[in-house]
C-alpha atoms as a PDB file:
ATOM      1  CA  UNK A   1       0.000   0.000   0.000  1.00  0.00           C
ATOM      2  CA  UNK A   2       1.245   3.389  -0.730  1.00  0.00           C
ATOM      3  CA  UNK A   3       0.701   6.490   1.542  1.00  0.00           C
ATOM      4  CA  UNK A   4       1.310   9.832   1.105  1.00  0.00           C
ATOM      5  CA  UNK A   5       1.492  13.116   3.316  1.00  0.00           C
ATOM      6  CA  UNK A   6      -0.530  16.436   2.166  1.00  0.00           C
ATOM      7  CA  UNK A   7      -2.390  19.579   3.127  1.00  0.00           C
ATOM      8  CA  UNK A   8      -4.607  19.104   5.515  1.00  0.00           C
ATOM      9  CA  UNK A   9      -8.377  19.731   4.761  1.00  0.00           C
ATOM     10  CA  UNK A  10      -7.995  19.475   1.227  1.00  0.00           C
ATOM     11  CA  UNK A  11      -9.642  16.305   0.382  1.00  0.00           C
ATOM     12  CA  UNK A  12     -11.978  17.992  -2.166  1.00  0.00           C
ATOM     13  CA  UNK A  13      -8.722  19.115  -3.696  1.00  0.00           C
ATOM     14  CA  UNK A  14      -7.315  15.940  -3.640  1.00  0.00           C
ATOM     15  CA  UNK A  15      -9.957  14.468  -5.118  1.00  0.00           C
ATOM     16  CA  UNK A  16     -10.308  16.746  -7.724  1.00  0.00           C
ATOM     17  CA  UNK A  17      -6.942  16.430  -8.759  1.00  0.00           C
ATOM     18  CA  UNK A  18      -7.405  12.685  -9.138  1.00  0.00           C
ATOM     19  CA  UNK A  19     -10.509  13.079 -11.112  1.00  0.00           C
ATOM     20  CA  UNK A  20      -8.495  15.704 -13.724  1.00  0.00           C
ATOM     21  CA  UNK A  21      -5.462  13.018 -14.753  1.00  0.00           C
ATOM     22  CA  UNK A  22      -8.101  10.557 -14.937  1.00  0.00           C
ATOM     23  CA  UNK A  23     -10.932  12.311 -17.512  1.00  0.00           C
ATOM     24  CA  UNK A  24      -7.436  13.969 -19.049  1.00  0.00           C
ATOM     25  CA  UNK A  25      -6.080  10.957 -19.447  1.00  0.00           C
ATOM     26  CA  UNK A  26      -9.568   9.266 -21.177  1.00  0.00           C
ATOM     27  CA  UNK A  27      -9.014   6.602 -18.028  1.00  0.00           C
ATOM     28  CA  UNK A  28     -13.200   7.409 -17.620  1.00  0.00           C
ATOM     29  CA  UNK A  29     -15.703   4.637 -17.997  1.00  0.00           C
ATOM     30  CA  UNK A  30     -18.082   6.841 -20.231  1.00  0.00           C
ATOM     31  CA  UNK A  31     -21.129   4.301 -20.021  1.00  0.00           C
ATOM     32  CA  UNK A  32     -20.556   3.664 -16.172  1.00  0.00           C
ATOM     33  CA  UNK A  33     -20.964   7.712 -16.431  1.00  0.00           C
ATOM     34  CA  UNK A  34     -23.993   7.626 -19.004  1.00  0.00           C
ATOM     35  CA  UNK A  35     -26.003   5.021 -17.333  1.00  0.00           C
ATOM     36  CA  UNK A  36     -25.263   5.523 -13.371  1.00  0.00           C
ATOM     37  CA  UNK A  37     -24.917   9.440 -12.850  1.00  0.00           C
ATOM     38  CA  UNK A  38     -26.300  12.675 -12.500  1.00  0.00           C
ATOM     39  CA  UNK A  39     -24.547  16.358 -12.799  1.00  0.00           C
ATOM     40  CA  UNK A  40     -21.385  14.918 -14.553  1.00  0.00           C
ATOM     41  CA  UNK A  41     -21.051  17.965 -16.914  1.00  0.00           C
ATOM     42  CA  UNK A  42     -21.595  20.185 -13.890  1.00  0.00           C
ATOM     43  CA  UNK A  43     -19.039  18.349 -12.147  1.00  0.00           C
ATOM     44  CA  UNK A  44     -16.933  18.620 -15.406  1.00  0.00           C
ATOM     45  CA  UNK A  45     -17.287  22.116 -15.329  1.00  0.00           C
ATOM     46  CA  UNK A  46     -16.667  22.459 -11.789  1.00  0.00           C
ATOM     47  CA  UNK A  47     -13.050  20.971 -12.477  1.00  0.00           C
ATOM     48  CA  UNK A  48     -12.386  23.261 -15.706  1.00  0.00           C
ATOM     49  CA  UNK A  49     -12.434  26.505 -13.514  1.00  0.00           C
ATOM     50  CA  UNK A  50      -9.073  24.954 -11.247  1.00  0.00           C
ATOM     51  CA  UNK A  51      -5.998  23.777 -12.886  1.00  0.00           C
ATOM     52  CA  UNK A  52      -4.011  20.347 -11.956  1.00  0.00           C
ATOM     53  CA  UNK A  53      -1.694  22.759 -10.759  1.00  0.00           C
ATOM     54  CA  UNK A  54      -3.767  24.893  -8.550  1.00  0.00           C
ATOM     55  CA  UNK A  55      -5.811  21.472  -7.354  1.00  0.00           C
ATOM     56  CA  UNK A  56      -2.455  20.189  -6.813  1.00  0.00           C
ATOM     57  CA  UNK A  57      -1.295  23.025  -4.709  1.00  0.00           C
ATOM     58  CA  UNK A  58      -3.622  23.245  -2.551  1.00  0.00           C
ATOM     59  CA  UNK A  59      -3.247  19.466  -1.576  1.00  0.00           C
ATOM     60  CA  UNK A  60       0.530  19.894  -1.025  1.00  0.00           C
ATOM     61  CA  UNK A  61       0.128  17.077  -3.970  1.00  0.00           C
ATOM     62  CA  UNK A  62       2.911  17.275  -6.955  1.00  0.00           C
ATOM     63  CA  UNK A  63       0.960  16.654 -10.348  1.00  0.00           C
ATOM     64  CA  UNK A  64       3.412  13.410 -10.728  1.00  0.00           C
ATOM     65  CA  UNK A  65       2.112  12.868  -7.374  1.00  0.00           C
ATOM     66  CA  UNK A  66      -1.577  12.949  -8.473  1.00  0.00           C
ATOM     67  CA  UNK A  67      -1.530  10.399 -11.047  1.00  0.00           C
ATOM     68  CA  UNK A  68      -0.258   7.636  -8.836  1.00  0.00           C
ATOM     69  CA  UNK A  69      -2.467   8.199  -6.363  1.00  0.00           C
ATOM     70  CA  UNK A  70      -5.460   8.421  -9.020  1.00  0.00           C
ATOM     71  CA  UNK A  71      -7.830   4.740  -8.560  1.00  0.00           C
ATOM     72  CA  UNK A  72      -8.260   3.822 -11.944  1.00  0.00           C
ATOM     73  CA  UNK A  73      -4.591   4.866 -13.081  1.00  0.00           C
ATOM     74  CA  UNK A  74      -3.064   1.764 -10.537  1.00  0.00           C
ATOM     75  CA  UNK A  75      -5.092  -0.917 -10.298  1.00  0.00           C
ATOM     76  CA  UNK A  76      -5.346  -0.731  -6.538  1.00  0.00           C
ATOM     77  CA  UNK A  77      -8.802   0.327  -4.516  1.00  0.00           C
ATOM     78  CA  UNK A  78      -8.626   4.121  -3.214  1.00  0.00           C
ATOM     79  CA  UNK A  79     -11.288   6.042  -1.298  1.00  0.00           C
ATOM     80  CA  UNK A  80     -11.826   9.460  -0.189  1.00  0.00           C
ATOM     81  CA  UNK A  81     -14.536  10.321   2.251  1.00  0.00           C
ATOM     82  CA  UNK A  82     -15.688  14.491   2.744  1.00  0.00           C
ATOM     83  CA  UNK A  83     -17.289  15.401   5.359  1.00  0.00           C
ATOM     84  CA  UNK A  84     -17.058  12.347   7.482  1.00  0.00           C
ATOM     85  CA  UNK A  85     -16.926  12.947  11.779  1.00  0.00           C
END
């Protein structure tokens, strides 16, 4: 398992940054999208107003940093939970 240190409280940032090298890198399953969600083009546009860099940043996250810890771009199981107490 790989662990990492960043900014703390900047999960949303985090997990935006994840979710930019993965729809950059086409890593998206488009029918899992078209079938099982709603908002994705909001949520699309949501990510176009921040750059990698600025996402990246503000997570204390290098962008070759991001793409490892991305899900889909190493085959191992990731999670990030907002809000939790």
């Amino acid at each position: 398992m790989t662990t990492f240190s960043r900014a703390v409280a900047c999960d949303a940032e985090l997990a935006m940054a994840m979710a930019k090298v993965i729809l950059d890198e086409g890593l998206e399953e488009r029918y899992f999208i078209a079938a099982h969600t709603h908002g994705f083009a909001e949520f699309r546009e949501l990510l176009a107003r921040r750059s990698i860099a600025e996402l990246c940043d503000a997570a204390a996250l290098t962008r070759a940093r991001a793409r490892p810890c991305s899900p889909l771009c190493n085959d191992q199981a990731a999670s990030i939970l907002l809000g939790w107490v």
